[in-house]
Protein backbone atom coordinates (compact mmCIF):
# COMPACT_ATOMS: atom_id res chain seq x y z
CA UNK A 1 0.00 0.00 0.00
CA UNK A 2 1.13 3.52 -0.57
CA UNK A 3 1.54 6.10 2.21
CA UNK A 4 1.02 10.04 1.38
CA UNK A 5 3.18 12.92 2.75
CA UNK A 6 0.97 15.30 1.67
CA UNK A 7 2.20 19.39 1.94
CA UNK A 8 -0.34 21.55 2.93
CA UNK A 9 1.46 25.16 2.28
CA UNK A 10 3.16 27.53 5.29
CA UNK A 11 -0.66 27.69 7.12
CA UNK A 12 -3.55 29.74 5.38
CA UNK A 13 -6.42 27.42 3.52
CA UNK A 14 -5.57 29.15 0.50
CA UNK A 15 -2.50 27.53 -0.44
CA UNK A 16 -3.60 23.86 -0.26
CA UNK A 17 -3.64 22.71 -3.61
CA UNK A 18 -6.49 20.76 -5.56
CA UNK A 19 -4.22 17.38 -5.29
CA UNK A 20 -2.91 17.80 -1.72
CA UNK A 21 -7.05 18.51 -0.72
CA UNK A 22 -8.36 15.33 -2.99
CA UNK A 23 -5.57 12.83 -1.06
CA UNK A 24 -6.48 13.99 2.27
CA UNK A 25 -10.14 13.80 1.19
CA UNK A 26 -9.68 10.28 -0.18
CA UNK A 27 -7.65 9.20 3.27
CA UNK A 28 -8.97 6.41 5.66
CA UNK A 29 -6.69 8.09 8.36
CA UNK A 30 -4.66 11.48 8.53
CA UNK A 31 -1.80 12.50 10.87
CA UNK A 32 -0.77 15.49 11.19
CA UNK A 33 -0.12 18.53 13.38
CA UNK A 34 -2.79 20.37 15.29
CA UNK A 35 -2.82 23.65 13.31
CA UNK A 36 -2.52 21.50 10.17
CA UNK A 37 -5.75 19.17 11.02
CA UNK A 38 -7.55 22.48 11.85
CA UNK A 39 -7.35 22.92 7.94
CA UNK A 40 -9.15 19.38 7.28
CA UNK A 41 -12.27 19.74 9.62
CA UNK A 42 -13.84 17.11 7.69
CA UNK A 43 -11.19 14.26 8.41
CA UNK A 44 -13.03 11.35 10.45
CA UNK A 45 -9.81 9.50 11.87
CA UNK A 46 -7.24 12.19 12.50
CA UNK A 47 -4.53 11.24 15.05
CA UNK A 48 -2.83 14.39 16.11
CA UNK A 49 1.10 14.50 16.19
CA UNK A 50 2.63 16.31 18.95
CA UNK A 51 4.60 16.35 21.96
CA UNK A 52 7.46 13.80 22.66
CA UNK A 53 5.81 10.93 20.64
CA UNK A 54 5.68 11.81 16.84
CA UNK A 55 8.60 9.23 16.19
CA UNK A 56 5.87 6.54 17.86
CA UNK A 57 3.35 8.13 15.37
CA UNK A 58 5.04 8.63 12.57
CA UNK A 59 5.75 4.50 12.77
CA UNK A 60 1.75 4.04 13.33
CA UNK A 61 1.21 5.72 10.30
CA UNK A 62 3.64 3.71 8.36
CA UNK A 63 2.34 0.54 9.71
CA UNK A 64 -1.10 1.38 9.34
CA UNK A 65 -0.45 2.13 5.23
CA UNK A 66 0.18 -1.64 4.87
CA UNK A 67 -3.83 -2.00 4.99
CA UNK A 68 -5.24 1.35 4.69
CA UNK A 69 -5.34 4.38 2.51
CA UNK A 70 -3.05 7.35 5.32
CA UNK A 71 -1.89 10.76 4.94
CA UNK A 72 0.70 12.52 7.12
CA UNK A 73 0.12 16.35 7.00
CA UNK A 74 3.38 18.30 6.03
CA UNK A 75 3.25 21.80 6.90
CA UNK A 76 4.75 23.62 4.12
CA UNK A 77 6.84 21.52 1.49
CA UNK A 78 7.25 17.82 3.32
CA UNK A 79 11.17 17.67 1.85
CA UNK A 80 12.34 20.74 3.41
CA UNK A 81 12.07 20.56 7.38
CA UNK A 82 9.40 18.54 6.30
CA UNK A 83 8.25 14.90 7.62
CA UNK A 84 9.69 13.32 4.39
CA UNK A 85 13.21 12.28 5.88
CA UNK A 86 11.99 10.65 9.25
CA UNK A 87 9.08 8.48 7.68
CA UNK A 88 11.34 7.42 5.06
CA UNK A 89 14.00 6.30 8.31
CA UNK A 90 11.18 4.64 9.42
CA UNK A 91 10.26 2.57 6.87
CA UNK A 92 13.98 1.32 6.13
CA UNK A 93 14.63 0.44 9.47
CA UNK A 94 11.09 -1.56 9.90
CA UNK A 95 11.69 -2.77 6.82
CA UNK A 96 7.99 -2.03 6.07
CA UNK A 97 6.19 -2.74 2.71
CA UNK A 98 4.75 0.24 2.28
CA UNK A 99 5.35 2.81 -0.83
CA UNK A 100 6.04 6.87 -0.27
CA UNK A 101 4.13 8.91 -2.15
CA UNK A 102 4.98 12.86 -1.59
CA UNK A 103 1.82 15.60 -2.47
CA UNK A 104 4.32 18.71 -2.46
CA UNK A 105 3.50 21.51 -0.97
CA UNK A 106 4.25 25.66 -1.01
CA UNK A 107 6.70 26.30 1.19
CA UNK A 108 7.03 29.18 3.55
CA UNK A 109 10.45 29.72 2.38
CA UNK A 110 8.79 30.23 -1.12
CA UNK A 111 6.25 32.23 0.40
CA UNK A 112 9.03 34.58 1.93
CA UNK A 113 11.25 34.94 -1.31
CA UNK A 114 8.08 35.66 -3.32
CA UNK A 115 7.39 38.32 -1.16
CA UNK A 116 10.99 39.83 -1.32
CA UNK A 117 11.27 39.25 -5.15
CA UNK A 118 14.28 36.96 -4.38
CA UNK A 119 15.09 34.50 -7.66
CA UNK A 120 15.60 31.26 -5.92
CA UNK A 121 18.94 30.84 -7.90
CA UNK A 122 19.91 34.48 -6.41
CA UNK A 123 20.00 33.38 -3.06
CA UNK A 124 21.30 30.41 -0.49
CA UNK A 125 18.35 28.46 1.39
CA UNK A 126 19.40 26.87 4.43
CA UNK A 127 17.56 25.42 7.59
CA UNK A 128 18.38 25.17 11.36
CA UNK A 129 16.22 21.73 11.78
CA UNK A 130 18.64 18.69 11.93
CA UNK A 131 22.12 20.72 11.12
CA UNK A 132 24.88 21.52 12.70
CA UNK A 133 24.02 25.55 13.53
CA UNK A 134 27.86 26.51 13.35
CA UNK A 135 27.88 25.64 9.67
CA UNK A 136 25.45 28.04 9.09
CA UNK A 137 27.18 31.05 9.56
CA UNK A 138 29.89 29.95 6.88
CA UNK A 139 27.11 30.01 3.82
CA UNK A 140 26.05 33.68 5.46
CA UNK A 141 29.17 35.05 4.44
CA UNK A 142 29.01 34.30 1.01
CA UNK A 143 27.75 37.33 0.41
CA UNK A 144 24.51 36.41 -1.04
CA UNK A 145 21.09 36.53 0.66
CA UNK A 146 20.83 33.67 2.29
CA UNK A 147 16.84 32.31 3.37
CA UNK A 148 16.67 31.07 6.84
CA UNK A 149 14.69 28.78 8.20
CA UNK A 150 15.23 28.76 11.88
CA UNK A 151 14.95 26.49 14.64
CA UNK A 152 14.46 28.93 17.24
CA UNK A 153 12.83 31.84 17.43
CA UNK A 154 13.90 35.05 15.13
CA UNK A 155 15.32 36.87 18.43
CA UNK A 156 17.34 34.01 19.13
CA UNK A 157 19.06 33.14 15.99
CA UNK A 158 19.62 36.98 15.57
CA UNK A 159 21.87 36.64 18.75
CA UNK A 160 23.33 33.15 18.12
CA UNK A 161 24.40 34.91 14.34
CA UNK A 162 25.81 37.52 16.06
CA UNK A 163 27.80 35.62 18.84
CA UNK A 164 29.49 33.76 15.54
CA UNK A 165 30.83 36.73 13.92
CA UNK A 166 27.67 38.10 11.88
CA UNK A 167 27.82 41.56 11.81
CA UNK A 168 24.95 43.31 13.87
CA UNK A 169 24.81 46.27 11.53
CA UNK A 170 24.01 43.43 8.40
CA UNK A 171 20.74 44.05 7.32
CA UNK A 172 17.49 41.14 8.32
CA UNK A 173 13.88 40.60 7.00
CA UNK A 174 11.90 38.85 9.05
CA UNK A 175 8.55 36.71 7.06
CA UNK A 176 6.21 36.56 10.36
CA UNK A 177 3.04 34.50 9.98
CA UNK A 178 3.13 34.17 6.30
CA UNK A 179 -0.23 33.61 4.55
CA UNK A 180 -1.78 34.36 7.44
CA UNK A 181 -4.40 37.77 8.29
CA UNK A 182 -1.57 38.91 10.08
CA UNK A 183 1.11 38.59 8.26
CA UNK A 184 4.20 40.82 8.54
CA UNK A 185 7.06 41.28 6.56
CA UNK A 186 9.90 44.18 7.70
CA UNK A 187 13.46 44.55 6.85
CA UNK A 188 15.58 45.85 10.23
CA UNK A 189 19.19 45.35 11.35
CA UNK A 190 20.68 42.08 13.02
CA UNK A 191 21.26 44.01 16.66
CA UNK A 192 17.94 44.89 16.50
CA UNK A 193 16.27 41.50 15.45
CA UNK A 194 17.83 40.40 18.51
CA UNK A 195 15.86 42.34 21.05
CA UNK A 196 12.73 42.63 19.37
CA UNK A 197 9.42 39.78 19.21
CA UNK A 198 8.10 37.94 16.50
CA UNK A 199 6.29 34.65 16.60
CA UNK A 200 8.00 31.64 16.53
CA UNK A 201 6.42 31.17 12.53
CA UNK A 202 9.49 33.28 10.94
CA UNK A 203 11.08 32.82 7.91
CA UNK A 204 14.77 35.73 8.19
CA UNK A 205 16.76 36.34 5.19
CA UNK A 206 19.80 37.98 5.76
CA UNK A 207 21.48 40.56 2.96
């Protein structure tokens, strides 16, 4: 049997597309986040992932795909940051019979270099999830604008950029909330990312 990673874009309704909507539709069971089951209020069986378990859950799902059609919600694109990687882990090392399929999604990375008018090809795309953080700071001083996807909130990686050498004075846009009513987009300095508060659902580029 064949289980879906299905990407559901960086939040708002509006950027689920028709095929990612018609696989979750079509699902016997969906896991997935809170916030992303919020955006299938039709879904019978949801099983929520969350908390210290979604390794355990994650394996359910796989193991549940041998018999059954199952979706795992990806917030944003499910190969960047995305649950991809650890269901495919899972399925090699329980040597389970089960087929990926991937429903990709928009990716709040996207979202932010749409709204900055950043050419993908113009720009280095990195992410604090599963990396070492030091490494990081080498691609930053390329030169280029380098998309961020952080780990930790925008304050935070502001400082932990700084304590490694970036210069406080370089020039940050933080993507808050992005897609959402309240969306907010503004360009300030690295010092002052650093003491200011945005919500954990940042995307920073850094000139």
């Amino acid at each position: 049997m064949v289980l879906y990673i299905v990407g559901i874009g960086p939040g708002s309704s509006d950027y689920i597309t028709p095929a990612a909507a018609a696989v979750v539709r079509d699902s016997d069971t969906v896991f997935g986040s809170k916030r992303a089951l919020e955006l299938f209020p039709d879904v019978d069986d949801a099983v929520v992932l969350g908390g210290g378990d979604v390794d355990e859950k994650l394996e359910m799902a796989a193991e549940l795909a041998i018999s059954r059609k199952v979706s795992v919600l990806s917030t944003g694109d499910p190969g960047f940051s995305g649950v991809l990687k650890p269901v495919k882990r899972i399925i090699s090392r329980k040597r389970l019979d089960v087929e990926i399929q991937v429903i990709p999604g928009v990716s709040s990375v996207q979202l932010c270099a749409a709204r900055l008018l950043i050419p993908w090809d113009d720009a280095d795309i990195v992410t604090f999830h599963g990396r070492p953080e030091e490494s990081i700071v080498d691609i930053i001083d390329k030169g280029r604008p380098t998309i961020i996807l952080p780990s930790k909130s925008p304050s935070e990686t502001a400082r932990f950029l700084m304590e490694n050498g970036i210069d406080p004075e370089r020039m940050v846009a933080v993507c808050e909330r992005l897609s959402y009513p309240d969306e907010r987009v503004v360009k300030l300095k690295i010092g002052e990312v650093a003491v200011s508060e945005f919500s954990y659902m940042s995307v920073l580029v850094v000139f």
